[in-house]
C-alpha atoms as a PDB file:
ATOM      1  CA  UNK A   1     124.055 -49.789  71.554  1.00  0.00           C
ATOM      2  CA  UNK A   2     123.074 -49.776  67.892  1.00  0.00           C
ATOM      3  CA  UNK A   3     124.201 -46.774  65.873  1.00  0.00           C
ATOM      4  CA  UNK A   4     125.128 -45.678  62.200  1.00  0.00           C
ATOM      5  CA  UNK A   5     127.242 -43.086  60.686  1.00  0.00           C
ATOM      6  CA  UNK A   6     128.392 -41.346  57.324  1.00  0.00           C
ATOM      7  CA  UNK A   7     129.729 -38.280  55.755  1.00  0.00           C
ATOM      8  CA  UNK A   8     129.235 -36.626  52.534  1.00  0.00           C
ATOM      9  CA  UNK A   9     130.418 -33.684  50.523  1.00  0.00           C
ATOM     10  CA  UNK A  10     127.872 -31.208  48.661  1.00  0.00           C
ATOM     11  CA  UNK A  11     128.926 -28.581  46.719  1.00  0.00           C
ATOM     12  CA  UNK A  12     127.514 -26.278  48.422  1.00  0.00           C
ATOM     13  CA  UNK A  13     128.791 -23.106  51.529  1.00  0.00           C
ATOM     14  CA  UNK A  14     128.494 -24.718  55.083  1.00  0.00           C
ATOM     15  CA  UNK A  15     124.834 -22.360  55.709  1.00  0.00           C
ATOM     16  CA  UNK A  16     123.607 -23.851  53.173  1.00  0.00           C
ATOM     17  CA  UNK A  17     124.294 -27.407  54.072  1.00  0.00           C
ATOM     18  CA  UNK A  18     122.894 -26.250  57.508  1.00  0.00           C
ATOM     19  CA  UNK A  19     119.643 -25.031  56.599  1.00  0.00           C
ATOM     20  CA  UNK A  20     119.174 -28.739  54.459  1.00  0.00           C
ATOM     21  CA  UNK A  21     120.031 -30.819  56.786  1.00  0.00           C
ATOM     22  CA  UNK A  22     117.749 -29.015  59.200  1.00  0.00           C
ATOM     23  CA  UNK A  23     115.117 -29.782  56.459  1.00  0.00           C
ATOM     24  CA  UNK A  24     116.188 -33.134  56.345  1.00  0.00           C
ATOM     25  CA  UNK A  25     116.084 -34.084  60.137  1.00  0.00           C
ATOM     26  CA  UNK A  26     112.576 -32.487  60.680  1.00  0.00           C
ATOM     27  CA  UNK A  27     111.552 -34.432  57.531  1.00  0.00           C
ATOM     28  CA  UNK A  28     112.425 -38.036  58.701  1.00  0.00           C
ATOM     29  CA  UNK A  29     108.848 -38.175  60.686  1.00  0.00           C
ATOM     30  CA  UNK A  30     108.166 -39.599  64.048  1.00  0.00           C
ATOM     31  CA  UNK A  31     110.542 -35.795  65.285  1.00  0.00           C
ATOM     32  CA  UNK A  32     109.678 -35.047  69.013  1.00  0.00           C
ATOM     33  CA  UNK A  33     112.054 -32.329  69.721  1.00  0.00           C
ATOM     34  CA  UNK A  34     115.193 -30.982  67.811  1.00  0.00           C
ATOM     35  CA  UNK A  35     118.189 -28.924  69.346  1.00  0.00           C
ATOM     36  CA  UNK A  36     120.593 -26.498  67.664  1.00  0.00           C
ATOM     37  CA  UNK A  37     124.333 -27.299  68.942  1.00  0.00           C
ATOM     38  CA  UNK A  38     127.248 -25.190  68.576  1.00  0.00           C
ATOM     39  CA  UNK A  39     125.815 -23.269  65.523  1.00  0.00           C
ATOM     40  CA  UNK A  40     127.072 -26.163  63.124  1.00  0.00           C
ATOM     41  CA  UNK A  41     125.169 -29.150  64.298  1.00  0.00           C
ATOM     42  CA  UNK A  42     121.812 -30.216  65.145  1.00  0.00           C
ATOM     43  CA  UNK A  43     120.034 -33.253  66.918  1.00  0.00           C
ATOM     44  CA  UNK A  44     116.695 -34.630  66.745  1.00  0.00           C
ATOM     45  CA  UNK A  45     114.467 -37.346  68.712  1.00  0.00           C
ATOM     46  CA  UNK A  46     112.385 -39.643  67.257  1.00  0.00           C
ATOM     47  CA  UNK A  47     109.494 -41.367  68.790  1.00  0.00           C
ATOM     48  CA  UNK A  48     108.724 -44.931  68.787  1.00  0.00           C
ATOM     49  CA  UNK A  49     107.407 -47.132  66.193  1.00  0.00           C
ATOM     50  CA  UNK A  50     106.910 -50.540  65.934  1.00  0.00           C
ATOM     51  CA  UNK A  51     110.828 -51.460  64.912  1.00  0.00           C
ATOM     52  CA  UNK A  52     112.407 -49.348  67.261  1.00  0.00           C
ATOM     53  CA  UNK A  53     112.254 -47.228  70.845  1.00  0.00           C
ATOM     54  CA  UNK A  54     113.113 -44.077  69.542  1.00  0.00           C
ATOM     55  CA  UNK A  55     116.740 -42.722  67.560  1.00  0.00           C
ATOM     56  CA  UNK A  56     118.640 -39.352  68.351  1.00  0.00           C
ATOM     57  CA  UNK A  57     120.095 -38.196  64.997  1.00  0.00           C
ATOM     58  CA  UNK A  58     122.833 -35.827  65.097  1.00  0.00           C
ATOM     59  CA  UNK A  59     124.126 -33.834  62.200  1.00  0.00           C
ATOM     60  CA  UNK A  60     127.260 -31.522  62.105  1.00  0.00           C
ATOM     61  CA  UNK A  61     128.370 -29.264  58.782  1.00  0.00           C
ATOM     62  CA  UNK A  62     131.976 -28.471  58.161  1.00  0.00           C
ATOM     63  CA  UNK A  63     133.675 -26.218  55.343  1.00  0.00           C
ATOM     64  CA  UNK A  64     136.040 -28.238  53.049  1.00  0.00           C
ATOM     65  CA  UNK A  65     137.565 -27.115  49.871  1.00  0.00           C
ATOM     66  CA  UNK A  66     135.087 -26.164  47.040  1.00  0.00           C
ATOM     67  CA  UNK A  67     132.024 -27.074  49.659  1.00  0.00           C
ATOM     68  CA  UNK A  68     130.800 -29.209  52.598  1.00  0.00           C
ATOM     69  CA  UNK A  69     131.417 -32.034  54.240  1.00  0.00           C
ATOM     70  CA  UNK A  70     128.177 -33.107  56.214  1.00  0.00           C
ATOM     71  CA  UNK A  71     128.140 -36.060  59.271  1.00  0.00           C
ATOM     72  CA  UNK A  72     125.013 -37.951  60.195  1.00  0.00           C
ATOM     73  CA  UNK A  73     124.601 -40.158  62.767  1.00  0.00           C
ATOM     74  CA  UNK A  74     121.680 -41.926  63.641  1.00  0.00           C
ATOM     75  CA  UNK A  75     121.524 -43.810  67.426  1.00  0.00           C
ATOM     76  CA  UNK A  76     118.895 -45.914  69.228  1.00  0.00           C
ATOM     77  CA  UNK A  77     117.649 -43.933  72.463  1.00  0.00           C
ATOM     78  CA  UNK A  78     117.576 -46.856  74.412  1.00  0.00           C
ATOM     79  CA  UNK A  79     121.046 -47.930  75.576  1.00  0.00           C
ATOM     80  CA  UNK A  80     120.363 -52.394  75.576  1.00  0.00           C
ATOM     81  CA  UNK A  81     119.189 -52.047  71.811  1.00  0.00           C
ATOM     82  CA  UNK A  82     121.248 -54.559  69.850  1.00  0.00           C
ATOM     83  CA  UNK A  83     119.116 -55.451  66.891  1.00  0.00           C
ATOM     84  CA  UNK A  84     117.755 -52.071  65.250  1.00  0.00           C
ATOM     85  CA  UNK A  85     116.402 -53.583  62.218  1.00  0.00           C
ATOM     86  CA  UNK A  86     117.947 -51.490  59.751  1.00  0.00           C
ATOM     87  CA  UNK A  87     116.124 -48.082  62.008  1.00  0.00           C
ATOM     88  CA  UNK A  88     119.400 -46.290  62.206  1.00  0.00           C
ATOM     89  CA  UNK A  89     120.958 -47.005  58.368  1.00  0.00           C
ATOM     90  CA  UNK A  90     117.499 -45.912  57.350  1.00  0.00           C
ATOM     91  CA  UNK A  91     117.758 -42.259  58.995  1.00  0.00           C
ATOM     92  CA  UNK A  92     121.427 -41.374  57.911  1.00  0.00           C
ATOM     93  CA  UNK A  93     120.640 -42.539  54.222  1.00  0.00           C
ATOM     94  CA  UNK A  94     117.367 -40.594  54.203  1.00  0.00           C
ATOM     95  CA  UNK A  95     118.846 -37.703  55.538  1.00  0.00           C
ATOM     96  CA  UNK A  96     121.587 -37.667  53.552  1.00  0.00           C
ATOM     97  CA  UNK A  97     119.719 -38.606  50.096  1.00  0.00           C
ATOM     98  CA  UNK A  98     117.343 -35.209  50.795  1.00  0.00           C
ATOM     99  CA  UNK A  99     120.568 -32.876  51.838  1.00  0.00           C
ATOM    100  CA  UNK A 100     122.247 -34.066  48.074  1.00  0.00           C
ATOM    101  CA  UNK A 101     118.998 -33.894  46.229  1.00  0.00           C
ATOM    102  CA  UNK A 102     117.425 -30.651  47.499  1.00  0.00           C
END
């Protein structure tokens, strides 16, 4: 199965890393449903477009000193994808280029 992760820090207190990266994963397009987890992470579906079948991407917010630290993961929905054409780097770096930015 074809995934991607990262993390990053912002300077910023964990609810308002939450509420960005909620931002973020609605903004990536193509969003069929989204699912608040645990109070500190969130997961959305994507539908499918002509590279790909469809990507869950999670994203979890944790306190660290003097900020957050943010995970992203991006995964194909359909467990035989090997090839994802870039699909899943694409997600984690858009999401996390808006959650630094905004």
């Amino acid at each position: 199965m074809s995934s991607f992760e990262e993390e990053a820090f912002i300077p910023v207190a964990p609810a308002e890393a939450m509420e960005r990266l909620k931002d973020a994963l609605q903004a990536l397009g193509r969003v069929k449903s989204a699912k608040v987890m645990a109070g500190n992470s969130i997961s959305v579906k994507t539908g499918i477009s002509i590279k790909s079948w469809g990507e869950t991407v999670t994203g979890s917010v944790g306190p660290a000193s003097d900020g957050t630290v943010v995970h992203v993961r991006s995964q194909s929905r359909v467990r035989t994808t090997l090839i994802d054409y870039g699909r899943n780097r694409q997600n984690v770096k858009q999401v996390i280029e808006m959650i630094q930015v905004a």
